[in-house]
Structures are given as structure tokens and as C-alpha cells.
N, C-alpha and C. Protein backbone atom coordinates (compact mmCIF):
# COMPACT_ATOMS: atom_id res chain seq x y z
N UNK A 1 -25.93 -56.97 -114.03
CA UNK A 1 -24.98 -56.53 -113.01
C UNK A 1 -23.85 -55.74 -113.67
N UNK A 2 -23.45 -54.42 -112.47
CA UNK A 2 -22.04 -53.69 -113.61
C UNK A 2 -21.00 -54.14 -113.74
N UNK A 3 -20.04 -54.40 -114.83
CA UNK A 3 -19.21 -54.37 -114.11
C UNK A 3 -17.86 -54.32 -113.10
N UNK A 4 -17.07 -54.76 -112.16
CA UNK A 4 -16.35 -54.37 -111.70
C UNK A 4 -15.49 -53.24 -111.72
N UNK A 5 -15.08 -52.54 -110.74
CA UNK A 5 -14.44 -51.28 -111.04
C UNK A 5 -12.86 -51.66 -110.99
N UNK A 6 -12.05 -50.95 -112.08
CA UNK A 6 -10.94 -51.61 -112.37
C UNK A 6 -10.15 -49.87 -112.44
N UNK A 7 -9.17 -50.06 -111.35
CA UNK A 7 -8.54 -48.72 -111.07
C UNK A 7 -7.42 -48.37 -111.34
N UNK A 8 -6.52 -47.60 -112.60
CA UNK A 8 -5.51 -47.43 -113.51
C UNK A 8 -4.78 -46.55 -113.65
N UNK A 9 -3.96 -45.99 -114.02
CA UNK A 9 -3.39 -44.93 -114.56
C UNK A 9 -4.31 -44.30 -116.03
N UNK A 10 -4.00 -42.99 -115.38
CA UNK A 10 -5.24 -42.15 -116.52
C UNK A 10 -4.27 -42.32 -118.44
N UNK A 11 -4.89 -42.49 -119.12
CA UNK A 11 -3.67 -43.21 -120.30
C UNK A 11 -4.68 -41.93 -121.87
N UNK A 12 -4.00 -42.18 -122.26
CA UNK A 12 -4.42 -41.50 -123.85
C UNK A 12 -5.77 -41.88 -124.60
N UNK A 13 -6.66 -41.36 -124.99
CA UNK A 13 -7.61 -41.54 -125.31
C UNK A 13 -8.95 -41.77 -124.19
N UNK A 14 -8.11 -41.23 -122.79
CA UNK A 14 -9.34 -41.46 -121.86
C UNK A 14 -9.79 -39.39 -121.38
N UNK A 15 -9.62 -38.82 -122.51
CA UNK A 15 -9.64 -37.39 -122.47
C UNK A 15 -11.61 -37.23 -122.37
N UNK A 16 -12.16 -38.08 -123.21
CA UNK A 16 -13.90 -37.73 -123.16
C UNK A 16 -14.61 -38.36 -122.53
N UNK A 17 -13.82 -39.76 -121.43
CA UNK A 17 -14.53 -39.57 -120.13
C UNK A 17 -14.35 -38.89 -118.64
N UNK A 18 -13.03 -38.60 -118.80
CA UNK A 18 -12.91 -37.62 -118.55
C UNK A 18 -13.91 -36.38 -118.54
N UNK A 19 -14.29 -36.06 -119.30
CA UNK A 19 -14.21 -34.34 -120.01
C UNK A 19 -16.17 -34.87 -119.14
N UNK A 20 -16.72 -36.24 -119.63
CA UNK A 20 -18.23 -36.38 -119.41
C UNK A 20 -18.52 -36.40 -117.75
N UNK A 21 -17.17 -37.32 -117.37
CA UNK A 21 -17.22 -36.86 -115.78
C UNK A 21 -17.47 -35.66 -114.67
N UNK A 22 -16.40 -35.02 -115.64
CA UNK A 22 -16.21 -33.21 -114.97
C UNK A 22 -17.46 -32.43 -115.62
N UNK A 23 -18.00 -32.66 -116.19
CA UNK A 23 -18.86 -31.99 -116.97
C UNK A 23 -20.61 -32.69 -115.68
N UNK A 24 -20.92 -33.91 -115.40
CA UNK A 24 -21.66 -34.36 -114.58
C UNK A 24 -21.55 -33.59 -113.20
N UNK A 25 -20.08 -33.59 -112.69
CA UNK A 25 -19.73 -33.07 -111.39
C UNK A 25 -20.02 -31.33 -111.66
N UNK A 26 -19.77 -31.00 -112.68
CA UNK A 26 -20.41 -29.30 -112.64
C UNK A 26 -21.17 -29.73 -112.72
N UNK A 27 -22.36 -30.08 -113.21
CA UNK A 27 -23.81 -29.72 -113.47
C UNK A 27 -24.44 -30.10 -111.81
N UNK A 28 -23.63 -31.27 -111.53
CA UNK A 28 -23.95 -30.84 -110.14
C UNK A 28 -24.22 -29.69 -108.84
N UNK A 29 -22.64 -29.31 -108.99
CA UNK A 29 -22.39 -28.32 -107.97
C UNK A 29 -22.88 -26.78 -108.67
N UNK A 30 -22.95 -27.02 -109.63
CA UNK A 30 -23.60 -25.62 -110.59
C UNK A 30 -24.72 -25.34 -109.85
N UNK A 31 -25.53 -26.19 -109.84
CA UNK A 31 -27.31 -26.60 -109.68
C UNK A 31 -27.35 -26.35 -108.37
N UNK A 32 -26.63 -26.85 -107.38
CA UNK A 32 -26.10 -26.99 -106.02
C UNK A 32 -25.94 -25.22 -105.35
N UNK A 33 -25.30 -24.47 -106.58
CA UNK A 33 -24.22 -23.53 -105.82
C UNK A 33 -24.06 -22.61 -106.46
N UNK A 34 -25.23 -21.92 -107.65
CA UNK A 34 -24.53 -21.40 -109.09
C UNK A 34 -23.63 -20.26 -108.77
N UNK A 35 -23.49 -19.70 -107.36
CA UNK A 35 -22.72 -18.83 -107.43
C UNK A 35 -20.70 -18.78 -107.27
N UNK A 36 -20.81 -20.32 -106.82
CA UNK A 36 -19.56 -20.76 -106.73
C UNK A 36 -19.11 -21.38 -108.11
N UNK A 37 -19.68 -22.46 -108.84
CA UNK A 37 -19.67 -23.03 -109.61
C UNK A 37 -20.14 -22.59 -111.24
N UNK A 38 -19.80 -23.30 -112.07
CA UNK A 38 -20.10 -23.25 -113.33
C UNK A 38 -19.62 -24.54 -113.82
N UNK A 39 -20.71 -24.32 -115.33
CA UNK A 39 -20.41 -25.59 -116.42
C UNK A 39 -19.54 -25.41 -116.79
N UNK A 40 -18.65 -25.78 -117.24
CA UNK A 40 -17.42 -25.37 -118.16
C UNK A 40 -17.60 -25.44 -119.79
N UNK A 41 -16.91 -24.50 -120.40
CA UNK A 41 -17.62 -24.79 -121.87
C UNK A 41 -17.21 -26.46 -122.44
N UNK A 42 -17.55 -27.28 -123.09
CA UNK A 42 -18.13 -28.36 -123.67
C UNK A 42 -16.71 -28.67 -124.31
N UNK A 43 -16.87 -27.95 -125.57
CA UNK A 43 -16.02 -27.70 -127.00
C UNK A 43 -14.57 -28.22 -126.20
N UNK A 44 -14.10 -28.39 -126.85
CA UNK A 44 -12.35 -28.41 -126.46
C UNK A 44 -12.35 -29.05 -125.20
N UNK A 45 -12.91 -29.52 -124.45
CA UNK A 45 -12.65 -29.91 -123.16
C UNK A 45 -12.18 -31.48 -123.04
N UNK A 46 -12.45 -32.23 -124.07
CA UNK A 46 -11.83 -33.72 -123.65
C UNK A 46 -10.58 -33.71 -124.69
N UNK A 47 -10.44 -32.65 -125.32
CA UNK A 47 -9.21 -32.43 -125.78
C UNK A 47 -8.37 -32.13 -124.93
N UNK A 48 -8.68 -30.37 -123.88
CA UNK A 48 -7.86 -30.26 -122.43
C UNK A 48 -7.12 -31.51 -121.61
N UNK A 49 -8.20 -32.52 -121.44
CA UNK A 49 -8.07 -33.08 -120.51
C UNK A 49 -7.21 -34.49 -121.26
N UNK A 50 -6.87 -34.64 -122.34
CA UNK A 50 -5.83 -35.95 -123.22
C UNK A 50 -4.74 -34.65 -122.84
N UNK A 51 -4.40 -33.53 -122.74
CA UNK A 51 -3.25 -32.89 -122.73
C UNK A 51 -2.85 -32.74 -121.24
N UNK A 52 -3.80 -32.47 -120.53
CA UNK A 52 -3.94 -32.52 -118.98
C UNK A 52 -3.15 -34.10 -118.39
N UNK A 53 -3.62 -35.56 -119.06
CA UNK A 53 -3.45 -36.78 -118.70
C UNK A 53 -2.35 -36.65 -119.31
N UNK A 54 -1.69 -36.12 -119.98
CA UNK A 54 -0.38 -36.66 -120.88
C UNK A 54 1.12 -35.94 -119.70
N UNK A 55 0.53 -35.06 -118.86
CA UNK A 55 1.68 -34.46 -118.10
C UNK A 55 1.81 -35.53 -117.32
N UNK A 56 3.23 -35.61 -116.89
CA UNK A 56 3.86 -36.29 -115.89
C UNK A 56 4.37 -35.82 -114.84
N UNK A 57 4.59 -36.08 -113.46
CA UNK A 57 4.97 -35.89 -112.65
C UNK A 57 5.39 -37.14 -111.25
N UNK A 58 6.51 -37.38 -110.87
CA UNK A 58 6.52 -38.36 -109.45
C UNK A 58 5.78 -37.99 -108.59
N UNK A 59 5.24 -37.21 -108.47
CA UNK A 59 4.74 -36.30 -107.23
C UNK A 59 3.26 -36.54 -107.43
N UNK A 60 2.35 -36.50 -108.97
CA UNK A 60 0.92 -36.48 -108.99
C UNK A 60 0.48 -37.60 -109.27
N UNK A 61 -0.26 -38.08 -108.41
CA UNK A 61 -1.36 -39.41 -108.91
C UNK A 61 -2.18 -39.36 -109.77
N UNK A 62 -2.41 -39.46 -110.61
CA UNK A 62 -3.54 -39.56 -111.56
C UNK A 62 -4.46 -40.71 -112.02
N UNK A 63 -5.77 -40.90 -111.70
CA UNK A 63 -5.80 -42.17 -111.66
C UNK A 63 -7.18 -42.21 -112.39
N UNK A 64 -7.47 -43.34 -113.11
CA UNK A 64 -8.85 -43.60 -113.42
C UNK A 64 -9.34 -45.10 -113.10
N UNK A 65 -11.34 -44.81 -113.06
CA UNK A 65 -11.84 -45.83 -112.22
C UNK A 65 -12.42 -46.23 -113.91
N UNK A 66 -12.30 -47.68 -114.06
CA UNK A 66 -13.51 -47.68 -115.62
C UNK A 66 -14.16 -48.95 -115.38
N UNK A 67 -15.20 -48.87 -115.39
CA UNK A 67 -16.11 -49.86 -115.57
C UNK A 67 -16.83 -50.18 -116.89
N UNK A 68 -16.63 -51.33 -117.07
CA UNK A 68 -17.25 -51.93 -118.62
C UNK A 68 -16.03 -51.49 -119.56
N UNK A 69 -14.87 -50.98 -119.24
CA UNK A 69 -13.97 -50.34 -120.03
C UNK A 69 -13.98 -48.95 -120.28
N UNK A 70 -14.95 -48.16 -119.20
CA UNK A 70 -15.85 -47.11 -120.07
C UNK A 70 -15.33 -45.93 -118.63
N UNK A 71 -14.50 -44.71 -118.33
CA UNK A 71 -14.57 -44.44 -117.39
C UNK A 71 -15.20 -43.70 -116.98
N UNK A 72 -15.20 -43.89 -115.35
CA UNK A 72 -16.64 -43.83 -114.43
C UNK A 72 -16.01 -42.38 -113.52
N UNK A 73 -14.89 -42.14 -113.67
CA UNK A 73 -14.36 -41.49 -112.80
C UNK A 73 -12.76 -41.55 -112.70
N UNK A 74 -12.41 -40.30 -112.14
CA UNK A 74 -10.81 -39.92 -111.55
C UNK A 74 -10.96 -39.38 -110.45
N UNK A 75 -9.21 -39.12 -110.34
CA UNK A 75 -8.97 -38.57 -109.27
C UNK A 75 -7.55 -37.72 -109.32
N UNK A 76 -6.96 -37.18 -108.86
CA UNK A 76 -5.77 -36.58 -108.98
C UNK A 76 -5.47 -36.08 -107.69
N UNK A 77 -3.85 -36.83 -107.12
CA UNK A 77 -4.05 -36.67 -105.71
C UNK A 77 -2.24 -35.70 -105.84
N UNK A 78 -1.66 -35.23 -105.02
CA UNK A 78 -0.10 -34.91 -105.16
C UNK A 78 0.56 -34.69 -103.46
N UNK A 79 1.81 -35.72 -103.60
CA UNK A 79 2.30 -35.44 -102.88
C UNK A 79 3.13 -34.27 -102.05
N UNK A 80 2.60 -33.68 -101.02
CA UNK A 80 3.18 -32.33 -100.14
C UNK A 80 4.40 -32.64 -99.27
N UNK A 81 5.62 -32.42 -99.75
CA UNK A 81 6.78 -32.15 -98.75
C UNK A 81 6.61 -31.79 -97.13
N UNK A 82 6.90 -31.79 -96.16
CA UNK A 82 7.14 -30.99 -95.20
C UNK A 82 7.37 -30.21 -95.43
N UNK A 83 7.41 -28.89 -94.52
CA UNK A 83 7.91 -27.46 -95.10
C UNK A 83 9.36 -27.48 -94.22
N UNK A 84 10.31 -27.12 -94.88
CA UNK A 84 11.69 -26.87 -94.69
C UNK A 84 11.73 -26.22 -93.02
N UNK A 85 10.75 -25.15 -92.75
CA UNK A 85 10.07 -24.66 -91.86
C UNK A 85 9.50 -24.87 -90.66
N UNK A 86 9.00 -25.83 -91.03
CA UNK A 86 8.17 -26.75 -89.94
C UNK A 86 8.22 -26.15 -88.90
N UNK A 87 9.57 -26.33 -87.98
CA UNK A 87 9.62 -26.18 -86.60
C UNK A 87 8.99 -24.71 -86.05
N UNK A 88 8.97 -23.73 -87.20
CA UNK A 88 8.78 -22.34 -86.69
C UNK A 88 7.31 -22.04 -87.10
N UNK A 89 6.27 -23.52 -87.35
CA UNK A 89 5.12 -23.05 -87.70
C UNK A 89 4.24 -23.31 -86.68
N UNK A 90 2.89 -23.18 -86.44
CA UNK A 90 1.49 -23.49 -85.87
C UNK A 90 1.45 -25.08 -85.99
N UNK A 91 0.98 -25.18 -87.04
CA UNK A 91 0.35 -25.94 -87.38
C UNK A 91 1.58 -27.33 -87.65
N UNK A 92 0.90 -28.54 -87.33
CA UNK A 92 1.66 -29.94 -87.20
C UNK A 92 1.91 -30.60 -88.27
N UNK A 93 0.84 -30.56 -89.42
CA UNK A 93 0.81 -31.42 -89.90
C UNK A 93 1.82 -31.07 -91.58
N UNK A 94 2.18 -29.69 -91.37
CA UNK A 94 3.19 -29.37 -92.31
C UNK A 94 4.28 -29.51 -92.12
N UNK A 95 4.89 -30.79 -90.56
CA UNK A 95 6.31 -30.85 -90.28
C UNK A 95 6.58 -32.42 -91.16
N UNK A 96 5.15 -33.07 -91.50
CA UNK A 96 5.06 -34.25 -92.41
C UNK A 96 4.82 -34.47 -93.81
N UNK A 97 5.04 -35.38 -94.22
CA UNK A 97 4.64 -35.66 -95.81
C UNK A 97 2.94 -35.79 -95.56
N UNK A 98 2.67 -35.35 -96.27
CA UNK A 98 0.75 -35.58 -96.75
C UNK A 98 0.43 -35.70 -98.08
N UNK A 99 -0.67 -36.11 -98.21
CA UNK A 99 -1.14 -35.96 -99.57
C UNK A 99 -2.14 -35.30 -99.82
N UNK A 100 -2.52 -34.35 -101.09
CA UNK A 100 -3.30 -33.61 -101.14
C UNK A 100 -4.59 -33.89 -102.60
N UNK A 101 -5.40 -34.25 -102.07
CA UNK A 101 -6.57 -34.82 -103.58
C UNK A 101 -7.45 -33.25 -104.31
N UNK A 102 -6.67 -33.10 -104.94
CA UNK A 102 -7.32 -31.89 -106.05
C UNK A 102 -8.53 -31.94 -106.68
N UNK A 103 -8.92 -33.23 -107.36
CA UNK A 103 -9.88 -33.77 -107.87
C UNK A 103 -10.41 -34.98 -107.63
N UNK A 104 -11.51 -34.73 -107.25
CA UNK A 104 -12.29 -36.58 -107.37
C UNK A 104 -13.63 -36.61 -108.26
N UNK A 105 -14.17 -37.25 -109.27
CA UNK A 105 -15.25 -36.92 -109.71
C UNK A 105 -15.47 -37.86 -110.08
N UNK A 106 -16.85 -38.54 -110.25
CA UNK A 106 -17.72 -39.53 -110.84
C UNK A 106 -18.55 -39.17 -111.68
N UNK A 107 -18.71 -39.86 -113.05
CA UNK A 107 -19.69 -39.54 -113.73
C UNK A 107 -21.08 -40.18 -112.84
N UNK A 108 -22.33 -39.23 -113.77
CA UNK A 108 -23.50 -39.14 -112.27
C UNK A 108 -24.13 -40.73 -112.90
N UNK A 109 -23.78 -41.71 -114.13
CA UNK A 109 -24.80 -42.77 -114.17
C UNK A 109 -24.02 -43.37 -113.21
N UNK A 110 -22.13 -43.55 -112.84
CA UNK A 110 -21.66 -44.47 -111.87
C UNK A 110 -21.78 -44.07 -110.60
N UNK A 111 -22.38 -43.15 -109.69
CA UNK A 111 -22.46 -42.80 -108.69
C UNK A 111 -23.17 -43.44 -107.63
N UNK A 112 -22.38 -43.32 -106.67
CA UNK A 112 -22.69 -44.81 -105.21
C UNK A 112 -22.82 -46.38 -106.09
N UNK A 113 -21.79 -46.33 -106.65
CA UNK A 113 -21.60 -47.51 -107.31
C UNK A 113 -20.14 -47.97 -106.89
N UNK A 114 -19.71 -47.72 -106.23
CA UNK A 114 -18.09 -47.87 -105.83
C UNK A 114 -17.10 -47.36 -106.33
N UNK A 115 -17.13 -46.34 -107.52
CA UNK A 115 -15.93 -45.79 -108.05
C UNK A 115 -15.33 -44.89 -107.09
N UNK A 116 -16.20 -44.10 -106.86
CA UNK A 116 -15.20 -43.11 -105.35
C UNK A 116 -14.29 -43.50 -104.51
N UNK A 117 -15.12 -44.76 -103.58
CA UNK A 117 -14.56 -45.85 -103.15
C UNK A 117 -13.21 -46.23 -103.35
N UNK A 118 -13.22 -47.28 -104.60
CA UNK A 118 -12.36 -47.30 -104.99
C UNK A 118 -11.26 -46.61 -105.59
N UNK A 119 -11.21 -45.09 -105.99
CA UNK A 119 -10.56 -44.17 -106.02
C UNK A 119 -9.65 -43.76 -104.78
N UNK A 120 -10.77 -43.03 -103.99
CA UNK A 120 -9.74 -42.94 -102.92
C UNK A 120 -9.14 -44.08 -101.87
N UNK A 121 -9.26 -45.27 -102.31
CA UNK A 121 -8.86 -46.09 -101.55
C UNK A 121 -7.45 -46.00 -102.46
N UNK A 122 -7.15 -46.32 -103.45
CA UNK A 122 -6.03 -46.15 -104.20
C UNK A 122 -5.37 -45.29 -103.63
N UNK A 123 -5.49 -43.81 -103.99
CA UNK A 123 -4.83 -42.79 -103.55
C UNK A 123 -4.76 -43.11 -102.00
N UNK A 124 -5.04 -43.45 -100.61
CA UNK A 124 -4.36 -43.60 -99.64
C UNK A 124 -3.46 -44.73 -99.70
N UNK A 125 -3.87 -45.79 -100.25
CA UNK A 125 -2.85 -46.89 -100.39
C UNK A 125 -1.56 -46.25 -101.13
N UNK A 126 -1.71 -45.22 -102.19
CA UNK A 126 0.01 -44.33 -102.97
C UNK A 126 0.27 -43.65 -101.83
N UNK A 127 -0.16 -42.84 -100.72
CA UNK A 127 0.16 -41.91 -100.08
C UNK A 127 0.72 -42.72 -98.92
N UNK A 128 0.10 -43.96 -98.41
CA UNK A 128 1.03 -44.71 -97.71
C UNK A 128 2.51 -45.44 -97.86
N UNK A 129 2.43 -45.15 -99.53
CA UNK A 129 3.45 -46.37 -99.72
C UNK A 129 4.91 -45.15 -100.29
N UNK A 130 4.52 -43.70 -99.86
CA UNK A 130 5.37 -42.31 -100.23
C UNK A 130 5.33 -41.80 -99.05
N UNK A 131 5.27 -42.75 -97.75
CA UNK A 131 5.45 -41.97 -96.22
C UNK A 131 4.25 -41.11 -95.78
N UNK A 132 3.57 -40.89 -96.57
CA UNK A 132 2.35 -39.80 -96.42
C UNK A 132 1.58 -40.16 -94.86
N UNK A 133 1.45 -39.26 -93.46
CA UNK A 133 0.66 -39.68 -92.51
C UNK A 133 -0.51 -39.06 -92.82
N UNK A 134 -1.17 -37.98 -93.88
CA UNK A 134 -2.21 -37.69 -93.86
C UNK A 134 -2.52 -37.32 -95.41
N UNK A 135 -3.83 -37.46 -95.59
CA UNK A 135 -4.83 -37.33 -96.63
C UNK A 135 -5.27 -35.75 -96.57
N UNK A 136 -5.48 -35.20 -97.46
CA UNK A 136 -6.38 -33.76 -97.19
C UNK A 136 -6.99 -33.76 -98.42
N UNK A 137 -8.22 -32.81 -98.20
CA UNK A 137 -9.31 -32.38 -99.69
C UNK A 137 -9.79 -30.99 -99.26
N UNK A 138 -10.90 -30.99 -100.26
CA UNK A 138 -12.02 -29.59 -99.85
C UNK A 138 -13.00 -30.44 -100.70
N UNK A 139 -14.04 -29.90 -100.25
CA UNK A 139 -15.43 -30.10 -101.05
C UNK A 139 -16.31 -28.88 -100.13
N UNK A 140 -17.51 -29.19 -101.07
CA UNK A 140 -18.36 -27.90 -101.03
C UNK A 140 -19.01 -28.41 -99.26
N UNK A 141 -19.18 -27.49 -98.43
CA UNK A 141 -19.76 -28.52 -96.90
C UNK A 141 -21.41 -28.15 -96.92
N UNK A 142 -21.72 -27.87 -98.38
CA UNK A 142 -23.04 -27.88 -98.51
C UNK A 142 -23.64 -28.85 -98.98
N UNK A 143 -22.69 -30.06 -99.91
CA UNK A 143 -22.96 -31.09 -100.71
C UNK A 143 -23.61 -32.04 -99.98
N UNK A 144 -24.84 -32.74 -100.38
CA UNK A 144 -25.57 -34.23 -99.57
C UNK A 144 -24.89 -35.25 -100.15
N UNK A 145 -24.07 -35.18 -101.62
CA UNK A 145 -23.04 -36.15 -101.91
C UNK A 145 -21.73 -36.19 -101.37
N UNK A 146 -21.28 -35.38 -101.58
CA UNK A 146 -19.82 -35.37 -101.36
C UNK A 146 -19.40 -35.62 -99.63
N UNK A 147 -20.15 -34.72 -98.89
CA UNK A 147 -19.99 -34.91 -97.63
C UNK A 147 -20.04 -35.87 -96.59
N UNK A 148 -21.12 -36.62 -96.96
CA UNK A 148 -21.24 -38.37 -96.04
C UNK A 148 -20.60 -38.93 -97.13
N UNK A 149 -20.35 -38.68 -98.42
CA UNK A 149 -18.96 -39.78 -98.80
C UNK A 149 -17.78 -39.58 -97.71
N UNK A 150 -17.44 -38.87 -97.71
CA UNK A 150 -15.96 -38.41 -97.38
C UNK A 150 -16.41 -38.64 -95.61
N UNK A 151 -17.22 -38.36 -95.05
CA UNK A 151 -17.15 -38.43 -93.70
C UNK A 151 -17.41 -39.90 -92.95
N UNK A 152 -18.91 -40.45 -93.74
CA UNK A 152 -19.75 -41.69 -93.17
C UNK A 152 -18.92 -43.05 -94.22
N UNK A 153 -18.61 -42.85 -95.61
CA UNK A 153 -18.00 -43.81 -96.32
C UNK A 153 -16.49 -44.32 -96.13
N UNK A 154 -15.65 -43.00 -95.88
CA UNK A 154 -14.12 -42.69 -96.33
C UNK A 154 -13.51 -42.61 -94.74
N UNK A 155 -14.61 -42.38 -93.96
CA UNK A 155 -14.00 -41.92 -93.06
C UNK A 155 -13.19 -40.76 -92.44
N UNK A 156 -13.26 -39.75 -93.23
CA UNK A 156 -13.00 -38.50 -93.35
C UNK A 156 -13.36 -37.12 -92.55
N UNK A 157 -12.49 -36.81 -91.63
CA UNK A 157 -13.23 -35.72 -90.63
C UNK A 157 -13.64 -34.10 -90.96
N UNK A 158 -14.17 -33.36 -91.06
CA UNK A 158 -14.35 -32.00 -91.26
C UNK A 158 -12.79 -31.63 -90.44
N UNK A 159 -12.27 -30.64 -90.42
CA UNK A 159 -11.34 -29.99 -89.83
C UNK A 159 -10.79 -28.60 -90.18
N UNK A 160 -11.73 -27.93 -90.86
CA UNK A 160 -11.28 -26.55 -91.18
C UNK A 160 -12.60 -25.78 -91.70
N UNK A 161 -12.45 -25.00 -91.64
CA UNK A 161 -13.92 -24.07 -92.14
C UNK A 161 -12.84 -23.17 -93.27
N UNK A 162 -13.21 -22.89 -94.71
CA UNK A 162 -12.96 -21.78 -95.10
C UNK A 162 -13.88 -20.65 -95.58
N UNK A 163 -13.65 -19.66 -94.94
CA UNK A 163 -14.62 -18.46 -95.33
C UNK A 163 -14.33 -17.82 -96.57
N UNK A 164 -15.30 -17.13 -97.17
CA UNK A 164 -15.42 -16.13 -98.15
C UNK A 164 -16.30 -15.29 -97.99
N UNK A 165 -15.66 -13.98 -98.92
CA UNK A 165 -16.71 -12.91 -99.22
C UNK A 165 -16.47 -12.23 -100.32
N UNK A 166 -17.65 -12.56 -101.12
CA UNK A 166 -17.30 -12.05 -102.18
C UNK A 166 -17.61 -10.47 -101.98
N UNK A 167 -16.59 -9.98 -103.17
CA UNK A 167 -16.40 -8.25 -103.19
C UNK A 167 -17.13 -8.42 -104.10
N UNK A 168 -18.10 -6.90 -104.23
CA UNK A 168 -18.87 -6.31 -105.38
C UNK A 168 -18.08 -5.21 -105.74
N UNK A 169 -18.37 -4.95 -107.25
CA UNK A 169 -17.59 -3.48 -107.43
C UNK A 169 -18.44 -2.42 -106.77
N UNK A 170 -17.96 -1.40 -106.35
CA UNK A 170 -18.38 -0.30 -105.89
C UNK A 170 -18.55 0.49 -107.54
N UNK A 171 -19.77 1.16 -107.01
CA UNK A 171 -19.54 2.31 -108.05
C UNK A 171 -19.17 3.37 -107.58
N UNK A 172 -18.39 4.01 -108.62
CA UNK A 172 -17.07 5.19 -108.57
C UNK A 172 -17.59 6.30 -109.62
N UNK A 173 -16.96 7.05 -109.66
CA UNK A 173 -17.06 8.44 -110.07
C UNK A 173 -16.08 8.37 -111.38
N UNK A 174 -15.49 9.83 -111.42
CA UNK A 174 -14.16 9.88 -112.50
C UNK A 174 -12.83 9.06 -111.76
N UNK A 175 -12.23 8.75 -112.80
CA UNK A 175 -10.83 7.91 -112.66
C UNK A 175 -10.15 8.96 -111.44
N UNK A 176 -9.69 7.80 -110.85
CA UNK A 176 -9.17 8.06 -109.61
C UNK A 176 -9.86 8.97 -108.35
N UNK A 177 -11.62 8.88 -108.51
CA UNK A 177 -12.56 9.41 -107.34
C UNK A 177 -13.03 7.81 -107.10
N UNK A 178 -13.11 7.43 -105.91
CA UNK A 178 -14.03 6.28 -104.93
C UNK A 178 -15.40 6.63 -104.27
């Protein structure tokens, strides 16, 4: 049996599970999406990420899930102000505090094992206890993982579509002909 997931502040020397996590979650969405996504290079990367964990902020959650001592996963969530604005906008939910999750990732041996779970259960329990009335993310709405996590597990509603298009270069002539 695994076990238990034990949910922390991200601390020094947790830079190469880190680095094995994010590195699982690309190879995912790479495989998934290669035109959105990529691996990230290898080298230097759980070094990035001990320099990445070492910043501070009141505002960013940073959190890790480790099981066996060994971590399984993060998350990084940050608290959003109201906008000074509010009253002269559309939209409602920028007249409140929210919280916003930048990153969530599981390495792929702990996956549907409860680290997510327990991740973002953390991060709404910080966002409640900083006034926060709402949660927000993105994920890919092509993912068979990510998506019934966040919708069927988390409870989490779709509520925005974002579009893209990618530009190709045109080919051109002499400098300054289109």
C-alpha cells in the first residue's frame, strides 16, 4: 500500500521532483498536443526549479504533495486583488478576491492516486482562509486527464472558451515588399 499523501510547503532540495513531475506532465501534453506543447530541456531544470521554490511571496502558494517522502506533485496557486475598477467592468468576478492556480502537476507513477486531490483541496482551503470567493485555472479542454479531474473530481465548471490562431510567416519579397 502507498503511502499517504502529506501536503507542504515546496522547501530546498525538492528542485528534482519537481523538475521529474513537470517533465511527466510535458511528455504528456506533448504526446497529447505537440503543437501546443513541448518537453522542456532536461539539463538545468531541477536546478530552475530549487531557484523557482526559493522565491517568496504572501500572495503565491506553493505547495508540494510527497508520498513515501518522495514528491508526487505541486501546485502553485496566487492570490488576485479585485480590480480598483471593478465597478466600470463586465465582468463580476474581478469586483472580488480570487485565486488563480498556474500550475498543478503530478508525476505520471502518482497519478489518480490522490495527490491532485489533495493539492487542490489545499489551495481552496488558502484561498478561503485570504477571502478568496473563487478558484480559476486553464487546462488543455482536450485532456481525458485533466478535464474530469477538474470537472467530475474537483468539481470544477468549464466557463470560458479560449481561442487561437496560430500565424504563419508569409513569404515576402525584398525588405519592406509583403
Amino acid at each position: 500500500m502507498e503511502s499517504p499523501v502529506e501536503v507542504r510547503p515546496l522547501n530546498t532540495g525538492d528542485g528534482e521532483g519537481c523538475a521529474r513531475a513537470w517533465l511527466d506532465a510535458a511528455r504528456y501534453y506533448a504526446d497529447m498536443d505537440p503543437e501546443s506543447f513541448q518537453v522542456p530541456a532536461e539539463a538545468g531544470l531541477a536546478d530552475w526549479f530549487e531557484q523557482q521554490n526559493a522565491k517568496t511571496d504572501p500572495n503565491v502558494l506553493s505547495l508540494a504533495a510527497a508520498v513515501g517522502g518522495q514528491v508526487a506533485g505541486f501546485v502553485v496557486a496566487e492570490l488576485q486583488s479585485p480590480l480598483p475598477d471593478a465597478d466600470r467592468q463586465m465582468v463580476r468576478a474581478v469586483a472580488s478576491t480570487g485565486v488563480y492556480v498556474s500550475v498543478l502537476v503530478v508525476a505520471e507513477r502518482f497519478r489518480r492516486a490522490g495527490v491532485g486531490t489533495a493539492l487542490m483541496t489545499a489551495v481552496e482551503r488558502w484561498a478561503a482562509r485570504r477571502g478568496a470567493n473563487l478558484v480559476s485555472l486553464d487546462t488543455n479542454l482536450c485532456s481525458p486527464l485533466s478535464v474530469p479531474f477538474y470537472e467530475d473530481r474537483m468539481g470544477y465548471t468549464k466557463h470560458a472558451v479560449i481561442f487561437r490562431k496560430a500565424l504563419r510567416p508569409r513569404k515576402t519579397g525584398p525588405p519592406g515588399e509583403t
